[in-house]
Protein backbone atom coordinates (compact mmCIF):
# COMPACT_ATOMS: atom_id res chain seq x y z
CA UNK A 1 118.19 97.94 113.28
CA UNK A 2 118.06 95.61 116.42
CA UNK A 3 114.53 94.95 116.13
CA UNK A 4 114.85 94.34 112.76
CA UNK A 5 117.26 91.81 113.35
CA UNK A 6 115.27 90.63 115.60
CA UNK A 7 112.62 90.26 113.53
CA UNK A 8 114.90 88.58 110.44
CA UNK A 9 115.81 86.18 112.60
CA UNK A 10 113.11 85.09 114.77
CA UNK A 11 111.65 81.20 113.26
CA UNK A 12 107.78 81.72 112.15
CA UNK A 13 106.79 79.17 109.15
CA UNK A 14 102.92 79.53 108.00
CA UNK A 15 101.02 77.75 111.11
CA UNK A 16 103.60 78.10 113.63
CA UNK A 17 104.21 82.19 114.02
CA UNK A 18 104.34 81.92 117.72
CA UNK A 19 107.56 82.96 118.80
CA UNK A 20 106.88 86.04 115.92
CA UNK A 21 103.92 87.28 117.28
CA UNK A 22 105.57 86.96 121.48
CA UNK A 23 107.82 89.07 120.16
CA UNK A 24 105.62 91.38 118.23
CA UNK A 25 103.35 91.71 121.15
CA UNK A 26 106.44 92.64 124.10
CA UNK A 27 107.31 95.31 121.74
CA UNK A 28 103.59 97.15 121.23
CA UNK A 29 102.74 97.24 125.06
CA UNK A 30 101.81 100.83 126.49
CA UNK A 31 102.03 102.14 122.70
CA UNK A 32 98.38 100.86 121.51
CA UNK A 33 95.06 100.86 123.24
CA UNK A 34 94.27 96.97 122.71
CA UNK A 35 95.89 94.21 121.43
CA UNK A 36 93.94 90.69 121.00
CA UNK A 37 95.40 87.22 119.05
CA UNK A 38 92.13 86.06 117.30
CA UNK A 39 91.35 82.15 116.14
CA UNK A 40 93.97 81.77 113.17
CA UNK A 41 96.94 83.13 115.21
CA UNK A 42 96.52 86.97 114.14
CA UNK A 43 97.72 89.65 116.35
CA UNK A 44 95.66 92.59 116.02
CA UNK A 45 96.27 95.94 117.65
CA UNK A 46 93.97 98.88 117.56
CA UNK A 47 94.99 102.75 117.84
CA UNK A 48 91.61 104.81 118.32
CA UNK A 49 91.08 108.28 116.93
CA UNK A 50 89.44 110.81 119.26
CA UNK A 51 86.65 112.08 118.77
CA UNK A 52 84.53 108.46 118.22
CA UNK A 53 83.32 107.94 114.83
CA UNK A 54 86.11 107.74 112.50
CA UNK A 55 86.57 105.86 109.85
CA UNK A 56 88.50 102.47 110.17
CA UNK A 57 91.89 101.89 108.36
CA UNK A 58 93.15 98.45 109.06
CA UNK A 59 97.08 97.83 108.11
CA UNK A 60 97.89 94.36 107.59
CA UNK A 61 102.04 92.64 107.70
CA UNK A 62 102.34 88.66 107.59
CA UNK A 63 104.20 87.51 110.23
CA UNK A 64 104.83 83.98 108.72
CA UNK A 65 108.60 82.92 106.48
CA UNK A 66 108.37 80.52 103.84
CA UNK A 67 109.91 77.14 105.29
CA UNK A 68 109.28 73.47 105.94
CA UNK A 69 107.99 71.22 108.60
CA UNK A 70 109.17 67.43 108.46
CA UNK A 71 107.13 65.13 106.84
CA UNK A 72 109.18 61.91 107.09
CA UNK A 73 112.44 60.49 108.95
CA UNK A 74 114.18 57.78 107.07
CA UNK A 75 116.19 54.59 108.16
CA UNK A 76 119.48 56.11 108.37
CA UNK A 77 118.08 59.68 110.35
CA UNK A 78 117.51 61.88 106.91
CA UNK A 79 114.85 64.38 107.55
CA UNK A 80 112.35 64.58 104.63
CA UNK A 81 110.40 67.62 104.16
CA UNK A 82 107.42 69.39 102.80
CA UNK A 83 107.87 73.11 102.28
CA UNK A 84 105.71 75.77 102.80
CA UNK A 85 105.64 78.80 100.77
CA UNK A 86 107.63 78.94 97.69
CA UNK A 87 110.80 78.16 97.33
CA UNK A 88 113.20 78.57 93.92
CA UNK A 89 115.15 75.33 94.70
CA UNK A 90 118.06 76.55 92.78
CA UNK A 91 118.63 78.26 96.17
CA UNK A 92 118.18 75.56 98.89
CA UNK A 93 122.01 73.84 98.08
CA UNK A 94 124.14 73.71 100.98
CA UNK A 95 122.00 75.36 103.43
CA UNK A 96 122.10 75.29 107.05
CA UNK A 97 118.86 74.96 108.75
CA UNK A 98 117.14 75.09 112.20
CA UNK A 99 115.18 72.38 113.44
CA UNK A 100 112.66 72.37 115.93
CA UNK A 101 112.44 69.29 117.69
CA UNK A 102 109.17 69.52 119.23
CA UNK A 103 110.00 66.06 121.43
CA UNK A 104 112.92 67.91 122.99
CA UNK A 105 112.01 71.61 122.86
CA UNK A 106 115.96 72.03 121.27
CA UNK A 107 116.61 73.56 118.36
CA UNK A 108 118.75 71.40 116.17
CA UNK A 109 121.13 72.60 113.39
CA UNK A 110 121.40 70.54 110.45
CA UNK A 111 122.32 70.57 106.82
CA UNK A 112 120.32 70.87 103.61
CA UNK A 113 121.24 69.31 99.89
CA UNK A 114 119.75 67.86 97.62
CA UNK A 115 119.94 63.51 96.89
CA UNK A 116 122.52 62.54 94.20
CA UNK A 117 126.09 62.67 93.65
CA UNK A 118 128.90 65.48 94.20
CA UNK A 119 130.44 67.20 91.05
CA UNK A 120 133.39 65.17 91.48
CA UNK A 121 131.73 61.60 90.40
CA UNK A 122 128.39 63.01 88.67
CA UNK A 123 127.90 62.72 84.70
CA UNK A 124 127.48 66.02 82.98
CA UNK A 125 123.75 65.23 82.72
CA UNK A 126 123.77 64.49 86.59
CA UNK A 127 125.30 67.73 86.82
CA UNK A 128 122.79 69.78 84.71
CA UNK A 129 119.93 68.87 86.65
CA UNK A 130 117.38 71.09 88.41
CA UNK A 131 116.69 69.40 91.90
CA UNK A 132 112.85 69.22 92.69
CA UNK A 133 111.63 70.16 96.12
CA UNK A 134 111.22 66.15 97.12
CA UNK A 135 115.31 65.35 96.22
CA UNK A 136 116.50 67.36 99.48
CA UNK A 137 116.90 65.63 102.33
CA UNK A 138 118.32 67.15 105.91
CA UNK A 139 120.95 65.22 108.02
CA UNK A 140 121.54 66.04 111.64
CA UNK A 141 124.38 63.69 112.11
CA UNK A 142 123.03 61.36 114.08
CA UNK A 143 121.36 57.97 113.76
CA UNK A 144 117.94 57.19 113.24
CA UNK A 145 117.60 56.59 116.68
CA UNK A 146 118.84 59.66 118.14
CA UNK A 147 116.99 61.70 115.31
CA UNK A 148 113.69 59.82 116.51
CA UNK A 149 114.01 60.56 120.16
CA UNK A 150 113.73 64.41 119.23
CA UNK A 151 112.22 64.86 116.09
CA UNK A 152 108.79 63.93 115.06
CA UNK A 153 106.46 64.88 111.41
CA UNK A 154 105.34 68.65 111.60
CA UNK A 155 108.04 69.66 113.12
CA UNK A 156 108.91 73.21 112.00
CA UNK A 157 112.13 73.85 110.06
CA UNK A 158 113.81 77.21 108.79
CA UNK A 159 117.01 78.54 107.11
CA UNK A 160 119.31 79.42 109.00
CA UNK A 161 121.52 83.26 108.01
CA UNK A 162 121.93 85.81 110.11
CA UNK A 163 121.14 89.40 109.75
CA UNK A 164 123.82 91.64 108.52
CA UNK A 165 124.06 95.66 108.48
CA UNK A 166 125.67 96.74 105.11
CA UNK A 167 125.08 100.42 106.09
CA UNK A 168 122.64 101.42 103.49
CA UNK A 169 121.39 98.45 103.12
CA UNK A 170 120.69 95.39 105.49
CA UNK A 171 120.26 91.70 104.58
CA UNK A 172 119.18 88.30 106.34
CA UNK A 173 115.78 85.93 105.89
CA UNK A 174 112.60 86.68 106.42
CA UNK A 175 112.90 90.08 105.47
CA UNK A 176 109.28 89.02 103.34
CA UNK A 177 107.64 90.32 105.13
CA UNK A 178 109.44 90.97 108.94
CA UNK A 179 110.36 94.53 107.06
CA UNK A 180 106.65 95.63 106.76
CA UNK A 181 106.03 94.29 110.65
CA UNK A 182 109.04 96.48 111.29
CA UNK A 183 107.32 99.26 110.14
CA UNK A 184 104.09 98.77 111.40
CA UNK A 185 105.52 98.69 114.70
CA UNK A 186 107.25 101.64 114.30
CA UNK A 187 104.43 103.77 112.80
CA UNK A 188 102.16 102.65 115.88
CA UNK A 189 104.45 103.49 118.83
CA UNK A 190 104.91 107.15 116.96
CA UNK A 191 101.38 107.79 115.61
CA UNK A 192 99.52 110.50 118.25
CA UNK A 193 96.44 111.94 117.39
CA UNK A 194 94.89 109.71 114.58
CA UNK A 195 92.13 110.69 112.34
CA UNK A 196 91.44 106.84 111.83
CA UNK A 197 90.82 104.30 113.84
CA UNK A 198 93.53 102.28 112.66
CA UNK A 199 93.28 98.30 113.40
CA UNK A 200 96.94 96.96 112.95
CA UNK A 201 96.98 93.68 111.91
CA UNK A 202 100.26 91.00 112.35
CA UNK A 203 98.90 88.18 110.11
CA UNK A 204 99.57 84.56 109.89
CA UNK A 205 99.40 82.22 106.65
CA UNK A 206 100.09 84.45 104.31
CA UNK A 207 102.63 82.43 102.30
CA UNK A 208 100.23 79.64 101.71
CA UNK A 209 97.27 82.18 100.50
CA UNK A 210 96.64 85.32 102.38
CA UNK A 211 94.75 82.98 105.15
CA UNK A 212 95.40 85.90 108.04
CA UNK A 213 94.05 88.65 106.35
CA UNK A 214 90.76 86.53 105.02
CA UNK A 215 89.61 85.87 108.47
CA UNK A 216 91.01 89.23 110.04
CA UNK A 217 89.74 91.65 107.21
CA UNK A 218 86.15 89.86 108.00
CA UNK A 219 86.17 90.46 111.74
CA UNK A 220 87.74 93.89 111.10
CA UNK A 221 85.14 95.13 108.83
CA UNK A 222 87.57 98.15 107.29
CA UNK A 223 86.41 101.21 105.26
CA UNK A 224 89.60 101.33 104.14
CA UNK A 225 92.43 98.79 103.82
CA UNK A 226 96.63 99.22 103.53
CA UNK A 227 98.79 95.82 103.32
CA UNK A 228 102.13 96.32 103.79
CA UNK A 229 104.33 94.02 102.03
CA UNK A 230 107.77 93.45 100.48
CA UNK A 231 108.59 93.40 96.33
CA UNK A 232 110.89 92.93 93.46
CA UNK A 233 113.74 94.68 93.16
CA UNK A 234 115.37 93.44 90.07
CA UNK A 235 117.50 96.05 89.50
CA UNK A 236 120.46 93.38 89.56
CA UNK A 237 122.94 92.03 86.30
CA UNK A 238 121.45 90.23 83.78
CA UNK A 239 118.02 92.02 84.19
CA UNK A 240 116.56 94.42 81.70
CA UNK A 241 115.38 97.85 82.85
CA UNK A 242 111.38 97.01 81.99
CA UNK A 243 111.31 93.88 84.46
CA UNK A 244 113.26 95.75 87.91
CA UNK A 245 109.77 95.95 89.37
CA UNK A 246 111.33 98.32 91.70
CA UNK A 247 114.82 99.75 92.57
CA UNK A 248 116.58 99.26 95.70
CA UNK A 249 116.95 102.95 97.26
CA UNK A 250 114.30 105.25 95.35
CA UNK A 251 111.04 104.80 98.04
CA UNK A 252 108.70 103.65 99.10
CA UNK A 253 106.22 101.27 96.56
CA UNK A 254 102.84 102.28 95.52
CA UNK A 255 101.36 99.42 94.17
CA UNK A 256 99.37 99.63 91.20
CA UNK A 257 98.64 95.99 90.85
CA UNK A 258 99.86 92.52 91.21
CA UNK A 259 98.62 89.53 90.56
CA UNK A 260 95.89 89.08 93.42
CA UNK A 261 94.89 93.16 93.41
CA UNK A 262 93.90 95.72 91.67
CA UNK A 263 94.99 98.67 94.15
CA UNK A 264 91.88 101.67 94.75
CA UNK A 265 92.64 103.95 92.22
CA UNK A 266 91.94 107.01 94.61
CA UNK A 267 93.77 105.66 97.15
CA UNK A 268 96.56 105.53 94.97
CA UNK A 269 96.60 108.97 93.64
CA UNK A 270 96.00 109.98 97.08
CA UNK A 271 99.55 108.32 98.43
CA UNK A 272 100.92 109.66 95.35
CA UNK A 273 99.83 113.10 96.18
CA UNK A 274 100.77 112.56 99.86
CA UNK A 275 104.52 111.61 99.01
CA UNK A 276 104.87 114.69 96.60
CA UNK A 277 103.73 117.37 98.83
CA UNK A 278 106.35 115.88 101.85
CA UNK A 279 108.97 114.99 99.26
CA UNK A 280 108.62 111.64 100.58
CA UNK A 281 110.86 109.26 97.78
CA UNK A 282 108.46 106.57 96.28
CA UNK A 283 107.87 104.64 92.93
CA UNK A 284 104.84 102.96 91.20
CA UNK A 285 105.02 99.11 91.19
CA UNK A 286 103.46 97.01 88.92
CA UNK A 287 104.23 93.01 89.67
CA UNK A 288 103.49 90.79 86.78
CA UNK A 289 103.02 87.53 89.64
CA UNK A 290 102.67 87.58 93.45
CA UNK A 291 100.56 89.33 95.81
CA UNK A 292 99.92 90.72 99.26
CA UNK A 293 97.23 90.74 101.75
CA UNK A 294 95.23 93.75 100.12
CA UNK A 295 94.49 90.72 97.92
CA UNK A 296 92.07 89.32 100.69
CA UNK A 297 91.30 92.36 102.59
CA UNK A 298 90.00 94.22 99.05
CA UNK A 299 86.93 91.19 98.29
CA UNK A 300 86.14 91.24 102.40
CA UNK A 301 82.56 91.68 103.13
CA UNK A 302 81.19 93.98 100.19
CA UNK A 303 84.57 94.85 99.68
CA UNK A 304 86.93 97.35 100.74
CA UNK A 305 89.38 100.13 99.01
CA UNK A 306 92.47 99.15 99.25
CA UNK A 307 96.38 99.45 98.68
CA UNK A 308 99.73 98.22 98.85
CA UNK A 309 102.93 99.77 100.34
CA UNK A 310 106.02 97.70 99.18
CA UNK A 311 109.57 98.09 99.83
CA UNK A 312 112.06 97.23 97.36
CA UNK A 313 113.77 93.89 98.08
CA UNK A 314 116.32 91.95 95.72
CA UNK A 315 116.59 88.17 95.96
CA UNK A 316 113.41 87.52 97.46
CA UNK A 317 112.37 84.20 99.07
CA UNK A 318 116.16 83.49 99.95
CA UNK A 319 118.00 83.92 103.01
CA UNK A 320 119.81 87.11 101.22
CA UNK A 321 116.95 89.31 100.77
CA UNK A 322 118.07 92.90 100.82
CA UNK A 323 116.72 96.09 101.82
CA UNK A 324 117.40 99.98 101.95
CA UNK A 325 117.44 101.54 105.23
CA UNK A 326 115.70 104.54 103.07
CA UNK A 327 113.16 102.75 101.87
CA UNK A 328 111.97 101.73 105.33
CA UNK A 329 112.02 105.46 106.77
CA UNK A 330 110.07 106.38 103.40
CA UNK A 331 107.31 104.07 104.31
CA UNK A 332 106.99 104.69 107.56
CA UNK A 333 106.84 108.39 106.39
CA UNK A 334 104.40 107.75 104.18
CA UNK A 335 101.93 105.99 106.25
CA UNK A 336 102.21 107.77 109.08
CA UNK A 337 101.56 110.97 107.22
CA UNK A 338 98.17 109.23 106.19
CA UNK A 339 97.15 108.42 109.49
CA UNK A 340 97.66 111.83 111.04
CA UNK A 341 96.08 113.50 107.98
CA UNK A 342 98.99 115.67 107.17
């Protein structure tokens, strides 16, 4: 789990997955035959299949966090921002968060809350209302002066929370979608003897409309193509059983569609098939909203058959997302499985 904490708590907003991808990139040396970081910021690593000829199976895990970069600094040092990705504001009170003064090269910790009064002087109507994403404000604790000499608009900011290991379970941020990078890594440095070429694909932008996997699934050109992504698990108080999604701990996801894809029907019978005869755990996931980059990869070119692997998450796009340790092992089970031909 040291990668994966890693991973969690490496800073990568849409546009600015550097640091993501360095890290990415130390860890797949020796174990892939060639890596390359095209235009848009993708990292894309290739395992061949021997004999030449195969077909060509490209996997695809975003890279980028949903976050902010600063769009204004006020009179008195208060950070304005504009997020990226979405955010359920509900969850932004009272949140540390990293900034990355770009003037300085430092990485700042500040504070996160929303404009308006404490509970202690606030009306009950005060009190009742929903903050919008242009109320919050960050302080640094320091004048506008000192704020200015470090901190300039675009600067990247994240949440801050470190990982944790529950035992079964770990949480932290990022998990959407550092998880699925987590197992892509893994399945590459393991996978000998493919009967795919399989193109491996660490994309950016995906929070802000599957931008990676658009441009990567078009220089790619796959017959056949696997996004790896996180999804609901609702399986939390206050939720009925027909909206979980998914449950924490029962496999792998096969998606059969979300809101962006219509997963290959074959390809799904042919995971579900897969799992059974290895008694790999998985579940079938329908998701009313959202999507992953099989979304962009499936309308590529003339288009391309194509799937989803998810793995269960509850309280996504926060800082506490949490994940089965089982769940992970099942997917990287599953895929690898695939790619061999077992």
């Amino acid at each position: 789990m040291e990668l994966l904490r890693r991973l969690s708590e490496t800073a990568g907003i849409p546009g600015r997955e550097e640091r993501v991808r360095e890290l990415i990139q130390e860890e797949l040396e020796g174990s892939v035959d060639e890596i390359t970081t095209d235009a848009l910021g993708n990292l894309i690593a290739v395992k061949r299949a021997e004999p030449d000829g195969a077909q060509r199976v490209m996997l695809s895990a975003h890279m980028d966090e949903i976050g902010f970069y600063v769009k204004h600094v006020d009179e008195r040092g208060f950070l304005r921002v504009q997020n990226v990705g979405g955010f359920d504001t509900r969850n932004l009170f009272a949140r540390q968060v990293t900034v990355h003064a770009s003037l300085t090269g430092k990485d700042l910790i500040g504070v996160m809350n929303p404009a308006g009064k404490p509970v202690h002087i606030a009306t009950l109507e005060e009190r009742k209302k929903v903050p919008i994403m242009a109320d919050f404000a960050i302080d640094l604790g320091m004048g506008e002066a000192d704020v200015k000499e470090q901190v300039r608009v675009g600067d990247m900011v994240t949440l801050r929370q470190p990982f944790a290991d529950l035992g079964e379970v770990v949480t932290g941020k990022a998990l959407d979608d550092r998880v699925s990078c987590w197992i892509q890594l893994k399945v590459l440095k393991a996978l000998s003897e493919p009967i795919f070429d399989v193109t491996a694909v660490f994309s950016v932008q995906e929070e802000v409309g599957l931008r990676g996997a658009i441009t990567s699934a078009f220089q790619v050109a796959p017959d056949i193509g696997i996004a790896l992504d996180t999804t609901l698990a609702v399986d939390i108080p206050g939720v009925e059983e027909d909206q979980r999604v998914s449950e924490l701990g029962k496999g792998t996801a096969i998606k059969v569609m979300d809101s962006r894809s219509i997963s290959t029907r074959w390809l799904v019978e042919e995971f579900i098939r897969l799992a059974e005869r290895h008694n790999i755990p998985y579940q079938l996931e329908v998701l009313p909203l959202g999507g992953t980059d099989a979304g962009a990869i499936q309308l590529s070119r003339q288009g391309v058959p194509s799937l989803t692997l998810s793995t269960p998450s509850r309280y996504v796009h926060t800082v506490t997302e949490m994940v089965a340790k089982q769940d992970l092992e099942a997917a990287v089970k599953l895929l690898t499985a695939y790619l061999r031909g077992d």
